[in-house]
C-alpha atoms as a PDB file:
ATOM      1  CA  UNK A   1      78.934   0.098 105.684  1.00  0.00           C
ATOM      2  CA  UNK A   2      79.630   4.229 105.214  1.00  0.00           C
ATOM      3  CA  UNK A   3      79.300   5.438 108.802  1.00  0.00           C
ATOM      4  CA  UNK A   4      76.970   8.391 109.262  1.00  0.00           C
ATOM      5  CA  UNK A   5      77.880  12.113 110.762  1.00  0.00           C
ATOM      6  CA  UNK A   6      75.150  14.541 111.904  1.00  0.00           C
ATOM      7  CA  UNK A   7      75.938  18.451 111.278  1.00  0.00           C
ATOM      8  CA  UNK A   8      73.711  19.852 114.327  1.00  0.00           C
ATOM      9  CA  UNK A   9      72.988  22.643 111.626  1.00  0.00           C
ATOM     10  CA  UNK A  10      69.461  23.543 109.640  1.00  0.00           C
ATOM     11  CA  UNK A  11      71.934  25.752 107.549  1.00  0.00           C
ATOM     12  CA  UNK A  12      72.130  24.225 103.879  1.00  0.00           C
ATOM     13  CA  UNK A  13      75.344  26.110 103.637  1.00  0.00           C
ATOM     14  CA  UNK A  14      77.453  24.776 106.339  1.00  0.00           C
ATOM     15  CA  UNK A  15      76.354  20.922 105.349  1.00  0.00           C
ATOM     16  CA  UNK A  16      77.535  21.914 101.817  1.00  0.00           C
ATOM     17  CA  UNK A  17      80.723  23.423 103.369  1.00  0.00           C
ATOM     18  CA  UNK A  18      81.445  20.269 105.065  1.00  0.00           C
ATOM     19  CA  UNK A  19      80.443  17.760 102.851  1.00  0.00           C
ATOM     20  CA  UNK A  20      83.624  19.509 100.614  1.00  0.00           C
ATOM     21  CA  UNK A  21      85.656  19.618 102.794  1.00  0.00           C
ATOM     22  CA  UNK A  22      85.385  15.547 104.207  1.00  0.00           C
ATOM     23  CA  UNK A  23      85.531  14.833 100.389  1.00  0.00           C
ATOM     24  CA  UNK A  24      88.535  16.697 100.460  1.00  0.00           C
ATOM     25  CA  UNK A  25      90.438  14.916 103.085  1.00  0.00           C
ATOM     26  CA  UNK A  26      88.864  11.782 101.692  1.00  0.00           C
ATOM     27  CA  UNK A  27      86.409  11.191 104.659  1.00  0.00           C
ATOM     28  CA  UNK A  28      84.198   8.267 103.581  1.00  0.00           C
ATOM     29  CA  UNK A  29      81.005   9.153 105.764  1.00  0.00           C
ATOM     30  CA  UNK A  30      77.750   9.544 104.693  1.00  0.00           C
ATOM     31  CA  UNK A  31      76.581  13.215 105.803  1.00  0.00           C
ATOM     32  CA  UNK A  32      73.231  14.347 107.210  1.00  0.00           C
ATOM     33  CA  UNK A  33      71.489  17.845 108.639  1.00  0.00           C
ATOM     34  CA  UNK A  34      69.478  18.091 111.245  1.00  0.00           C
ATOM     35  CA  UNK A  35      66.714  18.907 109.230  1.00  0.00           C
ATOM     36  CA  UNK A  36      66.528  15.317 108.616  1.00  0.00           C
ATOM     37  CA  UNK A  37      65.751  14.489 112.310  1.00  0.00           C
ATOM     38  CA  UNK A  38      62.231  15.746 113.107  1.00  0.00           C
ATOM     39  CA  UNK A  39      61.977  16.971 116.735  1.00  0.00           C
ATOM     40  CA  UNK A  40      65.554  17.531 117.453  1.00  0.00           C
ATOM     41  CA  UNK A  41      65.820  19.903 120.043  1.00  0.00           C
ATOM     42  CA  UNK A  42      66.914  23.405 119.647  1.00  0.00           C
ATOM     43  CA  UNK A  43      69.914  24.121 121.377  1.00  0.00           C
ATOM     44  CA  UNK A  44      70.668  27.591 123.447  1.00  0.00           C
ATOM     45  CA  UNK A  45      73.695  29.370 123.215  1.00  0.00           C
ATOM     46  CA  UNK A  46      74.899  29.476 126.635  1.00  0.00           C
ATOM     47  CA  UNK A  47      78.356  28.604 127.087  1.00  0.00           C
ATOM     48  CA  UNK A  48      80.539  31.537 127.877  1.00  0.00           C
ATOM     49  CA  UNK A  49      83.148  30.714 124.627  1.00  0.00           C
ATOM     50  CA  UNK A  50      82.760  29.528 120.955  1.00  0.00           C
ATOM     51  CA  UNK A  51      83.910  25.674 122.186  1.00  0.00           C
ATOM     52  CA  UNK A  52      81.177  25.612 124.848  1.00  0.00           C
ATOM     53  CA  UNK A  53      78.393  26.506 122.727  1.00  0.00           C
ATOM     54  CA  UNK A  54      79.777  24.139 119.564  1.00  0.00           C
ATOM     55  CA  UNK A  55      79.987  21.188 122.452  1.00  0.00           C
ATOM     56  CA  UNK A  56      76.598  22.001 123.685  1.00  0.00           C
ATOM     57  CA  UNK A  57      74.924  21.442 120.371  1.00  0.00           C
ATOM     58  CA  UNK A  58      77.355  18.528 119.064  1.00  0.00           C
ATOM     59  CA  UNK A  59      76.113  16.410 122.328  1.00  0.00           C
ATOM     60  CA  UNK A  60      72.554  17.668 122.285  1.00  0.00           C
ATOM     61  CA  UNK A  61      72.888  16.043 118.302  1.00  0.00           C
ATOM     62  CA  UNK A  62      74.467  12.618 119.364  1.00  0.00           C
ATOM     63  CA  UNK A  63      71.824  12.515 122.432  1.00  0.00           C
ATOM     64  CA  UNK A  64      68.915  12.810 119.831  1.00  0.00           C
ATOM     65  CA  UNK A  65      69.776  11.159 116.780  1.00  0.00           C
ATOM     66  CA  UNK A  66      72.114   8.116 118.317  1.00  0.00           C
ATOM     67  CA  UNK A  67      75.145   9.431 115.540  1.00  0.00           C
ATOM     68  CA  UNK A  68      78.292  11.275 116.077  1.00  0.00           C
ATOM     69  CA  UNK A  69      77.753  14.763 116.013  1.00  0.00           C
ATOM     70  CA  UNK A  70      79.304  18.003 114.988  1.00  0.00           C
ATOM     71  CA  UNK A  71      78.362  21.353 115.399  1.00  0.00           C
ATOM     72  CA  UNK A  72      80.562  24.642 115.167  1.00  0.00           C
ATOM     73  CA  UNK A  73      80.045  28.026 116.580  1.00  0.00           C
ATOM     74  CA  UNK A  74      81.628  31.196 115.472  1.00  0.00           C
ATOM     75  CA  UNK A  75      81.778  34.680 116.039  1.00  0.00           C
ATOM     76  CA  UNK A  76      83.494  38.291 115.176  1.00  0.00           C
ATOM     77  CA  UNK A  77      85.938  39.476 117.593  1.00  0.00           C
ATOM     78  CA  UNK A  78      87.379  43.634 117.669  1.00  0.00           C
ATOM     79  CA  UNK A  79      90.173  44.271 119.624  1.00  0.00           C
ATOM     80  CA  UNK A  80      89.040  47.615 120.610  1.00  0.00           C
ATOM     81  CA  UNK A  81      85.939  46.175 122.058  1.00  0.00           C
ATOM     82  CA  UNK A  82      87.766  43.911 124.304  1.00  0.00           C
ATOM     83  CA  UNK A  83      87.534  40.434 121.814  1.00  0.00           C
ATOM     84  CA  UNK A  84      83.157  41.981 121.337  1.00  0.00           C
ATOM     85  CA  UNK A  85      80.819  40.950 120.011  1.00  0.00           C
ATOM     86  CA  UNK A  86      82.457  37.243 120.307  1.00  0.00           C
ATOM     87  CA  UNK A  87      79.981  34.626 121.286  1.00  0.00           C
ATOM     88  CA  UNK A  88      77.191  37.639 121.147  1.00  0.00           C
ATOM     89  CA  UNK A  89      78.357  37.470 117.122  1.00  0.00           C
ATOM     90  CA  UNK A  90      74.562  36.955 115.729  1.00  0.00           C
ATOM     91  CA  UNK A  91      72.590  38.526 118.669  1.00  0.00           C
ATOM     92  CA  UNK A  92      74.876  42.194 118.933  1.00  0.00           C
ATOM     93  CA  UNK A  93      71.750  44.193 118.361  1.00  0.00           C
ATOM     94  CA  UNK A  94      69.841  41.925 120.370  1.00  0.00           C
ATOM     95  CA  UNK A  95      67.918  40.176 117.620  1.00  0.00           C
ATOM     96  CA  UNK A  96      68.852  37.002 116.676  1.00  0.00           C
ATOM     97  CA  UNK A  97      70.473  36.643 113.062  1.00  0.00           C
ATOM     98  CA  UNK A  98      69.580  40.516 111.870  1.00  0.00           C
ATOM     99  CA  UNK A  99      73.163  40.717 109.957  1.00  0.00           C
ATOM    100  CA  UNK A 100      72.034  44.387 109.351  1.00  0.00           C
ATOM    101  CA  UNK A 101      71.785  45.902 112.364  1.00  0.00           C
ATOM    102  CA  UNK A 102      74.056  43.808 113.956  1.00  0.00           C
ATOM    103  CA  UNK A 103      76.902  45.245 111.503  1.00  0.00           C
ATOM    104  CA  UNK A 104      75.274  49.392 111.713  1.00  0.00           C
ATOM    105  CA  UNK A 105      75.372  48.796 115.437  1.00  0.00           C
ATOM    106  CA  UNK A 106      78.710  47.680 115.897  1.00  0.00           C
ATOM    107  CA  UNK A 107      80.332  50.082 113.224  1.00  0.00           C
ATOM    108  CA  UNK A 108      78.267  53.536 115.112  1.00  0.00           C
ATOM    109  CA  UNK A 109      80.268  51.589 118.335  1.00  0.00           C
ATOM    110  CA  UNK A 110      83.715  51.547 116.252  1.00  0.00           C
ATOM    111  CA  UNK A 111      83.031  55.251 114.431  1.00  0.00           C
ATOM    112  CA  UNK A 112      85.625  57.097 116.567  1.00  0.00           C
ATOM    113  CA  UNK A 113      88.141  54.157 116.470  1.00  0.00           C
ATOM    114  CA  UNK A 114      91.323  55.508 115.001  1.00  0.00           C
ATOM    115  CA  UNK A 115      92.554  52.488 111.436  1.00  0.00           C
ATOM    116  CA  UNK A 116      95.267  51.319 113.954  1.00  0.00           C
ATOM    117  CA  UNK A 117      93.281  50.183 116.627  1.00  0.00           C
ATOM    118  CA  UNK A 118      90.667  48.576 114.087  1.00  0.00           C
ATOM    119  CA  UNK A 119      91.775  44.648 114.518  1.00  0.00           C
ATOM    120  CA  UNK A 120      89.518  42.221 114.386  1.00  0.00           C
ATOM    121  CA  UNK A 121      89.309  38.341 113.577  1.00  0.00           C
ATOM    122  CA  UNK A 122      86.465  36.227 113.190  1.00  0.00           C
ATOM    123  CA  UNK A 123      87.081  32.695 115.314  1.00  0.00           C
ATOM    124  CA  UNK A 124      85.689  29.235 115.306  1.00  0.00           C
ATOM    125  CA  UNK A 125      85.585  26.133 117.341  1.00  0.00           C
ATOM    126  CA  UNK A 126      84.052  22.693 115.214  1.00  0.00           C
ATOM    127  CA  UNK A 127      83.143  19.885 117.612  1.00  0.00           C
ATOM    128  CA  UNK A 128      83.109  16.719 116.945  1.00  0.00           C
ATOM    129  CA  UNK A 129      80.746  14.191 119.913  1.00  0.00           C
ATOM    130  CA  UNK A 130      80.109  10.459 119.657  1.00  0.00           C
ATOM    131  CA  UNK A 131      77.293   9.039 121.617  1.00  0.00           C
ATOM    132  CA  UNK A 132      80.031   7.266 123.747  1.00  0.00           C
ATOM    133  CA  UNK A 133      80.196  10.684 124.997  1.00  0.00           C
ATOM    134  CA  UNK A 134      83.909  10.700 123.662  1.00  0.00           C
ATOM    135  CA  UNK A 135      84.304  14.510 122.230  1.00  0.00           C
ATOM    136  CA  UNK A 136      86.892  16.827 120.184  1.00  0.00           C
ATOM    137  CA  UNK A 137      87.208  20.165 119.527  1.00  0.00           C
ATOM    138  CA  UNK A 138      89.297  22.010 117.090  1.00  0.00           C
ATOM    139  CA  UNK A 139      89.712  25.937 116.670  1.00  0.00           C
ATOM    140  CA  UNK A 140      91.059  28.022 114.428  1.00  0.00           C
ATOM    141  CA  UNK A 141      91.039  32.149 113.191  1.00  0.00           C
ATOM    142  CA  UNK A 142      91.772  34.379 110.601  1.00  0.00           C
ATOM    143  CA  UNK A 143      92.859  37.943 111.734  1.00  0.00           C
ATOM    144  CA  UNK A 144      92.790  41.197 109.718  1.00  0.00           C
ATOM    145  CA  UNK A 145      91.281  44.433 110.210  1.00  0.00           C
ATOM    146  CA  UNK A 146      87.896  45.853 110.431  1.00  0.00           C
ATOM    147  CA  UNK A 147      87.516  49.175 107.661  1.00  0.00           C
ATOM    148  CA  UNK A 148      84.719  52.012 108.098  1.00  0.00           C
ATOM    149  CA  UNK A 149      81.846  51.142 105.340  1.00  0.00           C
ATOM    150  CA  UNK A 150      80.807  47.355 104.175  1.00  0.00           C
ATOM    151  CA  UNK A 151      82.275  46.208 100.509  1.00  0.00           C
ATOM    152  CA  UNK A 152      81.027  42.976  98.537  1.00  0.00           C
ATOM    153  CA  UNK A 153      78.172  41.040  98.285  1.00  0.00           C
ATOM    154  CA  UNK A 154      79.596  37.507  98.936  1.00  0.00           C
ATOM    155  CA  UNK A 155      79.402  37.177 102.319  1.00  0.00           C
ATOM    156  CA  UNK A 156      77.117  37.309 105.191  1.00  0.00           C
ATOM    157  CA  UNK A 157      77.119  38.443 109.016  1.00  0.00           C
ATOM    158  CA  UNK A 158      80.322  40.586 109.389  1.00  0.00           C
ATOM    159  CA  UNK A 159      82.252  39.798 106.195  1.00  0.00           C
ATOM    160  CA  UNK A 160      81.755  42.927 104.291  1.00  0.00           C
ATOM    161  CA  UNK A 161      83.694  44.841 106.625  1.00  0.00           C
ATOM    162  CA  UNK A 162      86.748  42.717 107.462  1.00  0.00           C
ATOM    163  CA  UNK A 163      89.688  42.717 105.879  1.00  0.00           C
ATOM    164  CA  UNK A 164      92.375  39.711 106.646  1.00  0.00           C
ATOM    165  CA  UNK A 165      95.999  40.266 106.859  1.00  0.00           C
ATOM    166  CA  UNK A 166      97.653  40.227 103.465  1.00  0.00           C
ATOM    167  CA  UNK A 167      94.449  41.209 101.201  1.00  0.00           C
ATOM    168  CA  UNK A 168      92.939  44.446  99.577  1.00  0.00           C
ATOM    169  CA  UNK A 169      89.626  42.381  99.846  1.00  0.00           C
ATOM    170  CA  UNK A 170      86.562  42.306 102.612  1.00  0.00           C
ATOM    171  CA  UNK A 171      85.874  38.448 102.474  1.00  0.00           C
ATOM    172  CA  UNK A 172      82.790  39.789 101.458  1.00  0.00           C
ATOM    173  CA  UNK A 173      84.755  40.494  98.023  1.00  0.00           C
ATOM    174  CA  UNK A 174      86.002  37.040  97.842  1.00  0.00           C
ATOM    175  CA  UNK A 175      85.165  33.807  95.766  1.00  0.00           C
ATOM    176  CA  UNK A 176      83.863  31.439  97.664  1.00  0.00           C
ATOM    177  CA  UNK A 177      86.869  29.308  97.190  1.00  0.00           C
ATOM    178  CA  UNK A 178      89.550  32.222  98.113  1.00  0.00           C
ATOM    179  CA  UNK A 179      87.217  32.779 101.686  1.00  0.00           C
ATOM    180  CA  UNK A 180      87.427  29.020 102.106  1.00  0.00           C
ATOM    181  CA  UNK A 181      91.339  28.899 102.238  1.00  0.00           C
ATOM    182  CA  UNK A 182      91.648  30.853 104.680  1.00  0.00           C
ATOM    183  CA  UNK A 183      88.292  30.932 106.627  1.00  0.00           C
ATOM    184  CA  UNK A 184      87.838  30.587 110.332  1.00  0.00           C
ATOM    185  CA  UNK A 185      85.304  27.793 110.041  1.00  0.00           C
ATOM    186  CA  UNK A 186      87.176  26.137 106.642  1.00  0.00           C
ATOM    187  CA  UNK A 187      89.868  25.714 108.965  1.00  0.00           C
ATOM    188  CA  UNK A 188      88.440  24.633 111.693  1.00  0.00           C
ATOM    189  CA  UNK A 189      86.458  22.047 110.081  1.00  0.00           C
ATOM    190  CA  UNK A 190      89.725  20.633 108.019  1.00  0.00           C
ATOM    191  CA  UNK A 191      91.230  20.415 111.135  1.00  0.00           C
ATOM    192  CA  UNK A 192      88.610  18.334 112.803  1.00  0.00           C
ATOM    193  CA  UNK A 193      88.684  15.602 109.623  1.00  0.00           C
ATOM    194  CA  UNK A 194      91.917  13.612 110.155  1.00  0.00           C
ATOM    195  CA  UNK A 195      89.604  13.080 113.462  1.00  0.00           C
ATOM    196  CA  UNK A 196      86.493  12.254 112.229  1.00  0.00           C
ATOM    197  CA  UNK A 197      88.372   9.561 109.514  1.00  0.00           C
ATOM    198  CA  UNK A 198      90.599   8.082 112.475  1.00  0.00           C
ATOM    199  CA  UNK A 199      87.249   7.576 114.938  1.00  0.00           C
ATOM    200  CA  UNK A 200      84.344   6.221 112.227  1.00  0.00           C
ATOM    201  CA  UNK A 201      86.728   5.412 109.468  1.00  0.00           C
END
């Protein structure tokens, strides 16, 4: 019997991500969202780094549904604001998941940041919970720079003004199979396979 694996995500892109990448590394589960659990619990952000707040919603998913669990959280980190807006990633403007503003406010905060003190990287921790209460987490980054005016339409959140180390491109400018070699989460997530196949293989 195919053993199942709960993304604690409502995001249709992140189960798709995921889904790739186990079928990649020849996972043999059978994946499900949490959209398919009515009444699971939403989950507050509160740990101080991105492996808190992935563990706290990878348990909260294993609690509810019985399954193992994995959840990831991520977030956009500037040098010159001391690793900022990091775990505060979606809420920097103070609204929840406004990419907009988020990006206007934090590029008015960068405006009289000279190009060499303009680093960046966007991080990400995947965990990985079994209802045993048995947990792993995995984390991973790409680093690059941040520029001074957004570029692309691929991407979402911060992408269209980050540039990684060794590109031209924003990752906003990149295929979607160019950002997943070398994105934080892609990463991450590969990372936390070999895992996931050695404890429900």
């Amino acid at each position: 019997m195919t053993a199942r694996l709960v993304l604690a995500s409502l995001n249709p892109h992140k189960i798709t991500e995921l889904a790739r990448i186990l079928a990649g590394g020849k996972v043999g589960v059978e994946l499900a969202g949490l959209g398919e659990f009515p009444g699971a619990p939403e989950v507050a952000e509160t740990g101080a780094t991105f492996a808190e707040n992935a563990l706290l919603k990878a348990e909260s998913a294993a609690q509810f549904t019985g399954l193992p669990s994995v959840a990831d959280d991520s977030g956009f980190c500037v040098d010159a604001l001391n690793g900022m807006p990091g775990v505060l990633s979606a809420r920097w403007s103070g609204k929840h998941g406004d990419d907009e503003a988020n990006l206007q406010l934090l590029l008015g905060q960068l405006a009289d940041t000279p190009d060499d003190r303009r680093g960046a990287h966007f991080t990400c921790a995947a965990a990985l919970v079994l209802p045993s209460g048995r947990q792993h987490v995995s984390e991973a980054a790409v680093h690059g720079r941040m520029i001074r005016l957004p570029r692309g339409e691929n991407g979402f959140g911060y992408d269209p003004v980050f540039v990684p180390d060794r590109s031209e491109l924003t990752t906003a400018e990149m295929t979607a199979e160019a950002k997943d070699a070398i994105s934080h989460r892609g990463r991450a997530l590969r990372a936390l396979a070999p895992v996931i196949a050695a404890l429900l293989g």
